[in-house]
PDB file of N, CA and C in Angstrom:
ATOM      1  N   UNK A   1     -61.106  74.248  36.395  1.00  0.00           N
ATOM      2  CA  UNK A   1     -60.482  73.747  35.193  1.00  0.00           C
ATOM      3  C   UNK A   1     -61.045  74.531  34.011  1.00  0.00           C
ATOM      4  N   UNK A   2     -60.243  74.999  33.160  1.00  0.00           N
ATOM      5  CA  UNK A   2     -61.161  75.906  32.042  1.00  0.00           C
ATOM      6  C   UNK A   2     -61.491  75.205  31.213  1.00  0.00           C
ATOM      7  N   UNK A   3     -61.835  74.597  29.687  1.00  0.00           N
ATOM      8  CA  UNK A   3     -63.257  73.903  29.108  1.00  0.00           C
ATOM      9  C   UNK A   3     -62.860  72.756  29.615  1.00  0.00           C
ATOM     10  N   UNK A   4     -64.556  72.058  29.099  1.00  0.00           N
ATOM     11  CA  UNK A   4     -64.611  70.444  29.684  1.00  0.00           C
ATOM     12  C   UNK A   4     -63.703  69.737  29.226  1.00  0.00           C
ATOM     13  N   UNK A   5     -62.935  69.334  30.343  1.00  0.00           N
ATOM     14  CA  UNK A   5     -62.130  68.643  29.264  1.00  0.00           C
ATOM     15  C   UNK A   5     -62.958  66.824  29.557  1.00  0.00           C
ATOM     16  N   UNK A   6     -62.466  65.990  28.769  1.00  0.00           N
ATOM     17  CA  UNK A   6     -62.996  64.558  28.122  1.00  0.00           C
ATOM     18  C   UNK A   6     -61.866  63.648  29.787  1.00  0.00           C
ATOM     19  N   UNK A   7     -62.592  62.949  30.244  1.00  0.00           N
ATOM     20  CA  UNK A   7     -61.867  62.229  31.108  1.00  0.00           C
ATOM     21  C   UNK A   7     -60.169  61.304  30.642  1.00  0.00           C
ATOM     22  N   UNK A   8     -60.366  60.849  29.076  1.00  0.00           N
ATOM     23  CA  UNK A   8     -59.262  60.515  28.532  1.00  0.00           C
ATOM     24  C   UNK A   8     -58.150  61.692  28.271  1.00  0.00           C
ATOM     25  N   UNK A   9     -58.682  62.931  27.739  1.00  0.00           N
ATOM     26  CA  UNK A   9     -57.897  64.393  27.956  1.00  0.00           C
ATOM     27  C   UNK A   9     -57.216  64.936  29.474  1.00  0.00           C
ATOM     28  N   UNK A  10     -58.007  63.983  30.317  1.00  0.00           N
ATOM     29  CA  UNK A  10     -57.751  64.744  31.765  1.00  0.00           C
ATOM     30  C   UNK A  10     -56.966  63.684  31.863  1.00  0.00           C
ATOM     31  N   UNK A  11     -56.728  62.239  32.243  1.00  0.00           N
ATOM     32  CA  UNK A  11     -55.935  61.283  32.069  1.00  0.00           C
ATOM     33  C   UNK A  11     -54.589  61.641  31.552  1.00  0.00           C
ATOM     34  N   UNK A  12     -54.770  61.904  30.276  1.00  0.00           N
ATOM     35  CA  UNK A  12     -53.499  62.101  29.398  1.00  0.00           C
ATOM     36  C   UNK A  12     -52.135  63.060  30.073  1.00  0.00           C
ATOM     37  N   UNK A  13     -52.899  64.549  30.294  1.00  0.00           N
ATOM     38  CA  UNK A  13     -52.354  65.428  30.831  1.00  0.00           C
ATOM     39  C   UNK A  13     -51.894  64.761  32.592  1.00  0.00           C
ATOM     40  N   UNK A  14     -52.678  64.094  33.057  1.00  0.00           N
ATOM     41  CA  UNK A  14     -51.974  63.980  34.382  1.00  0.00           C
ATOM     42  C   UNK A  14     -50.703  63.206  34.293  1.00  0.00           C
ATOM     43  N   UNK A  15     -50.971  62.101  33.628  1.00  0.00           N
ATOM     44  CA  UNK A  15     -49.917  61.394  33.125  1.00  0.00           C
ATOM     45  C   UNK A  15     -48.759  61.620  32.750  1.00  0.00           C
ATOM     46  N   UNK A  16     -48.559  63.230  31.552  1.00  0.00           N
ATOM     47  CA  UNK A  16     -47.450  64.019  31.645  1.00  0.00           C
ATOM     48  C   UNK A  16     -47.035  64.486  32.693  1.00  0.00           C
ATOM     49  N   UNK A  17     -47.717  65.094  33.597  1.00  0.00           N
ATOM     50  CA  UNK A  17     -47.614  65.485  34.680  1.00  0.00           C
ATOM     51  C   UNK A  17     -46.754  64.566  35.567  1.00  0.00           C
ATOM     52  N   UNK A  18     -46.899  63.781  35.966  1.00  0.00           N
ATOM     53  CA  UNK A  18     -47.057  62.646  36.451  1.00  0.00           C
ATOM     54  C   UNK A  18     -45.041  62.409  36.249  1.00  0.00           C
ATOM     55  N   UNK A  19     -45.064  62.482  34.936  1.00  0.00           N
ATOM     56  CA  UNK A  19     -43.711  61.989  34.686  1.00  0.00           C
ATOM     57  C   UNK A  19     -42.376  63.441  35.299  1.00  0.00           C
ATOM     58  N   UNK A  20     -43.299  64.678  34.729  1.00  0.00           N
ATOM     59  CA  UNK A  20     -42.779  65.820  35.244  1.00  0.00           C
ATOM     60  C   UNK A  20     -42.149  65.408  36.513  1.00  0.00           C
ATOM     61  N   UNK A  21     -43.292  65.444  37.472  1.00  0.00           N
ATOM     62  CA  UNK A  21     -43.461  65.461  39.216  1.00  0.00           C
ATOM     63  C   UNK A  21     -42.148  63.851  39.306  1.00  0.00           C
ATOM     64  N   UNK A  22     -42.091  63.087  38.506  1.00  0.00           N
ATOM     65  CA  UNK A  22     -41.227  62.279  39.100  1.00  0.00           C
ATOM     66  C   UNK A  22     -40.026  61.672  38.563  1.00  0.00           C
ATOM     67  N   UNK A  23     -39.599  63.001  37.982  1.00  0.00           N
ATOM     68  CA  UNK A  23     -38.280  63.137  36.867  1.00  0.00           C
ATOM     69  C   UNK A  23     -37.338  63.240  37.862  1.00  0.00           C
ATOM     70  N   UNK A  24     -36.100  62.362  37.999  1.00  0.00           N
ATOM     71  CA  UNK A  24     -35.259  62.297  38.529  1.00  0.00           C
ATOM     72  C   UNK A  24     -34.534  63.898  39.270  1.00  0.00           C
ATOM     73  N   UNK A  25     -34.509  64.190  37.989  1.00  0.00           N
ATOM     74  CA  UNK A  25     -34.105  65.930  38.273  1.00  0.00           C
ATOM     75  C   UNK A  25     -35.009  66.869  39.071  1.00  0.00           C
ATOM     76  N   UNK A  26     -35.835  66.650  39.430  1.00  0.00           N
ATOM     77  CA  UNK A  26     -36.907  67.285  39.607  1.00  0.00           C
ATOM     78  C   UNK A  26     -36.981  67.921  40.530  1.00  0.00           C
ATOM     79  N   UNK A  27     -36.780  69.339  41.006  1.00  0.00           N
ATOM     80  CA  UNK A  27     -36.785  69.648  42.483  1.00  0.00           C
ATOM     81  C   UNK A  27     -38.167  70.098  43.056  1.00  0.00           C
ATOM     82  N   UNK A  28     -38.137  69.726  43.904  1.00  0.00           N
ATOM     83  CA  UNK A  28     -39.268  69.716  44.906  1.00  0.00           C
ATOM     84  C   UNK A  28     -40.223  71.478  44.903  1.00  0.00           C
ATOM     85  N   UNK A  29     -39.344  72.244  45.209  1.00  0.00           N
ATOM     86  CA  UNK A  29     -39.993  73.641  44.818  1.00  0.00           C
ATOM     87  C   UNK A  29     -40.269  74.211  43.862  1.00  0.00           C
ATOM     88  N   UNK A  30     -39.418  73.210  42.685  1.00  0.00           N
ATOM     89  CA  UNK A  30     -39.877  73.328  41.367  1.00  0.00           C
ATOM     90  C   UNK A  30     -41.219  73.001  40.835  1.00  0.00           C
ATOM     91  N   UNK A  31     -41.667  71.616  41.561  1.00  0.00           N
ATOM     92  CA  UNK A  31     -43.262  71.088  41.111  1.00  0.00           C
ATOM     93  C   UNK A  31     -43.946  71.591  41.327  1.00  0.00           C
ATOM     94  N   UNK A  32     -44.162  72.458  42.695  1.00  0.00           N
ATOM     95  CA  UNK A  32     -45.609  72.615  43.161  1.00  0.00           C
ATOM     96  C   UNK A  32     -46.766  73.294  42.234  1.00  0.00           C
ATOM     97  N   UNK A  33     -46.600  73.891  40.878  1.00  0.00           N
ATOM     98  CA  UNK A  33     -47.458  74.270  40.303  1.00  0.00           C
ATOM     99  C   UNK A  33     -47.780  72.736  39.379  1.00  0.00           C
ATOM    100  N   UNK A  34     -47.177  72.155  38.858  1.00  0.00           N
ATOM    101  CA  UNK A  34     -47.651  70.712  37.914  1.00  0.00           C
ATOM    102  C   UNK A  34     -48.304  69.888  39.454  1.00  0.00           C
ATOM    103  N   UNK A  35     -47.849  69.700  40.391  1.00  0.00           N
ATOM    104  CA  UNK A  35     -48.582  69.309  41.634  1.00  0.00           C
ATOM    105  C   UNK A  35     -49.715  69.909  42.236  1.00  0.00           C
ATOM    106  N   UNK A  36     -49.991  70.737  41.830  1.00  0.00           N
ATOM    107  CA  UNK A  36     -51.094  71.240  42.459  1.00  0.00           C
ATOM    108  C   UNK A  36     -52.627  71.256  41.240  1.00  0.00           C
ATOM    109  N   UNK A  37     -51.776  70.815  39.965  1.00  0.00           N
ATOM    110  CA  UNK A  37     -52.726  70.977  38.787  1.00  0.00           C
ATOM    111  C   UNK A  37     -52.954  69.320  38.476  1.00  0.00           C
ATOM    112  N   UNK A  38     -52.396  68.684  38.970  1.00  0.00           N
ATOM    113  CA  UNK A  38     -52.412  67.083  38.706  1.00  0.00           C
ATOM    114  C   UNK A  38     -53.425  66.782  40.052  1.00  0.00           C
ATOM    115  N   UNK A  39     -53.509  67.547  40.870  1.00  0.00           N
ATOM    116  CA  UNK A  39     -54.293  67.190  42.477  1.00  0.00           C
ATOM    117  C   UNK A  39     -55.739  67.780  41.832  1.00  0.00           C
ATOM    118  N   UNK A  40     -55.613  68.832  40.996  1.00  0.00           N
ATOM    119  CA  UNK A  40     -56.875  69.262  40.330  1.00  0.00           C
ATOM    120  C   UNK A  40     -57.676  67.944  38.872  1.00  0.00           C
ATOM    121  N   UNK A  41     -56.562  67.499  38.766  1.00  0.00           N
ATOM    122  CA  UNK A  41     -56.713  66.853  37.225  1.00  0.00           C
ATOM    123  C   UNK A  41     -57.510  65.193  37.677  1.00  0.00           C
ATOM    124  N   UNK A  42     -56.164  64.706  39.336  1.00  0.00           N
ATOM    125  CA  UNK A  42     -56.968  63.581  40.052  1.00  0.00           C
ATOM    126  C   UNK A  42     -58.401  63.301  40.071  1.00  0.00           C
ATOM    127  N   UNK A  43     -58.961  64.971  40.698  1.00  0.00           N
ATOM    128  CA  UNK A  43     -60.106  65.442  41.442  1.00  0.00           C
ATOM    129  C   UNK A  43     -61.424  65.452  40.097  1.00  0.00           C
ATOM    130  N   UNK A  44     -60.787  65.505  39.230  1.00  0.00           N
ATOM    131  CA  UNK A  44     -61.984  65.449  37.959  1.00  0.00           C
ATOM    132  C   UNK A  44     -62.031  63.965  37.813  1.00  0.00           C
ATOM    133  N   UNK A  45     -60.718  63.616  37.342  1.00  0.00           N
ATOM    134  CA  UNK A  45     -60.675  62.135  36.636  1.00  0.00           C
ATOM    135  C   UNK A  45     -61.532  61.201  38.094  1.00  0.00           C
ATOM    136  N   UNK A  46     -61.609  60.922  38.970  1.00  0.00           N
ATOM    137  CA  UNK A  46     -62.517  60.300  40.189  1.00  0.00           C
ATOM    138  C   UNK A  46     -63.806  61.110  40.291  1.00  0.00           C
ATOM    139  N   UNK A  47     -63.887  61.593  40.211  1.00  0.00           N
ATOM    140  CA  UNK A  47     -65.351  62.633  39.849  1.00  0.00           C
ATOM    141  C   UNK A  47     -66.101  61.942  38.594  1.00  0.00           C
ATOM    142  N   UNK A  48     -65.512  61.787  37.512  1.00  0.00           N
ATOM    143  CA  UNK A  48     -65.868  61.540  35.938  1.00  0.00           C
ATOM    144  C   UNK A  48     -66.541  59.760  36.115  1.00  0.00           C
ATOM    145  N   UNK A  49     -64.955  59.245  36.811  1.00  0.00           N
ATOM    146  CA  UNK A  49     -65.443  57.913  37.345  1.00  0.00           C
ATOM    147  C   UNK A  49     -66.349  57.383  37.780  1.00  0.00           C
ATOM    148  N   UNK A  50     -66.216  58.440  39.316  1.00  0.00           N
ATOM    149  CA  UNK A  50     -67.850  58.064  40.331  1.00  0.00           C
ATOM    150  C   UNK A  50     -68.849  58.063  38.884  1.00  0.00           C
ATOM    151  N   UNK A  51     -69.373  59.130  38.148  1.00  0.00           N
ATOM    152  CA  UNK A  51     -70.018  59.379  37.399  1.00  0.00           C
ATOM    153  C   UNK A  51     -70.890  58.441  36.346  1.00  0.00           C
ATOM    154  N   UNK A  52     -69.563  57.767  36.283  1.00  0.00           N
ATOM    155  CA  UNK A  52     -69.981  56.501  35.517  1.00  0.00           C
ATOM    156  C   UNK A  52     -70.376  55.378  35.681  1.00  0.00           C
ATOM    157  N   UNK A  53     -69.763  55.129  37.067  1.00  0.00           N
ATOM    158  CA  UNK A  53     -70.040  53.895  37.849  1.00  0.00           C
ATOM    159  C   UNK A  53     -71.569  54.106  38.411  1.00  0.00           C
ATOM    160  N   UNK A  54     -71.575  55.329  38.690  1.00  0.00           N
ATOM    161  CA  UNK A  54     -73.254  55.636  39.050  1.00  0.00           C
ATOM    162  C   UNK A  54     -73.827  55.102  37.769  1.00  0.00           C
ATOM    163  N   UNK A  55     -73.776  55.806  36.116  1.00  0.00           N
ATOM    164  CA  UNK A  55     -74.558  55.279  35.091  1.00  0.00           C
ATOM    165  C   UNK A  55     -75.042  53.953  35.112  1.00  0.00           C
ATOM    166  N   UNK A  56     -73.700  53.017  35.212  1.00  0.00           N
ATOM    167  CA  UNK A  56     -73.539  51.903  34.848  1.00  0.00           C
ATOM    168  C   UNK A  56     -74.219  51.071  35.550  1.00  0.00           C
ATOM    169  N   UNK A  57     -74.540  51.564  37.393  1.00  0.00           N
ATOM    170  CA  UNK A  57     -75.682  50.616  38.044  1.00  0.00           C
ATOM    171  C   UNK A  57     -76.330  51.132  37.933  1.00  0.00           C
ATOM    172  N   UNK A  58     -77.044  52.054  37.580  1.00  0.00           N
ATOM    173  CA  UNK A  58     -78.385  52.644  37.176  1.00  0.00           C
ATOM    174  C   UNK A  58     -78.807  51.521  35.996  1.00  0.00           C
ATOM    175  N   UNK A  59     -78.187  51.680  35.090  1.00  0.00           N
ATOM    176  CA  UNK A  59     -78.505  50.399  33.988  1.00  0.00           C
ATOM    177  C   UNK A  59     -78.601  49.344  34.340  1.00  0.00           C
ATOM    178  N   UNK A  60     -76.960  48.899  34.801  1.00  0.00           N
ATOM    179  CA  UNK A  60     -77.497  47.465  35.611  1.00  0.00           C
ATOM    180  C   UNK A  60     -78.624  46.926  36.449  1.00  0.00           C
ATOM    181  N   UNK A  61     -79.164  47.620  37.109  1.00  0.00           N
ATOM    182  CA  UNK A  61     -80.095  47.720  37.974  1.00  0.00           C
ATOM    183  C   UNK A  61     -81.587  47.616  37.321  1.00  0.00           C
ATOM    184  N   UNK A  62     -81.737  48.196  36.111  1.00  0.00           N
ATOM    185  CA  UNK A  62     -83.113  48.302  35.491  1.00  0.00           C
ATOM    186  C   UNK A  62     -83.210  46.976  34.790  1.00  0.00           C
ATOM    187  N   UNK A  63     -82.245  45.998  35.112  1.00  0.00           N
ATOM    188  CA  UNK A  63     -82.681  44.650  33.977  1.00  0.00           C
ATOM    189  C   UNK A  63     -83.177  44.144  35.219  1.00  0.00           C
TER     190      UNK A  63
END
């Protein structure tokens, strides 16, 4: 992915994506590049997640 992007930035964009990949019109050999960048965009946004959920019992955990 080129700069960091912000998990709400990575969200956003999949989301367009998202609507792209499931536009009525949409042909199938047409997506595979917004599909293959939304499978990249998934792969951060659950990454970012785990990330946090780790923080969050780390904290929880120290009370």
């Amino acid at each position: 992915m080129e700069n960091k992007l912000s998990y709400e930035e990575a969200l956003a964009q999949l989301q367009e994506l998202v609507k792209v990949i499931e536009a009525p019109d949409a042909q199938i050999a047409g997506v595979e590049k917004e599909l293959k960048k939304a499978m990249e965009l998934l792969d951060f946004c659950r990454k970012e997640l785990d990330g946090y959920e780790n923080d969050f019992n780390r904290i929880l955990n120290k009370q």
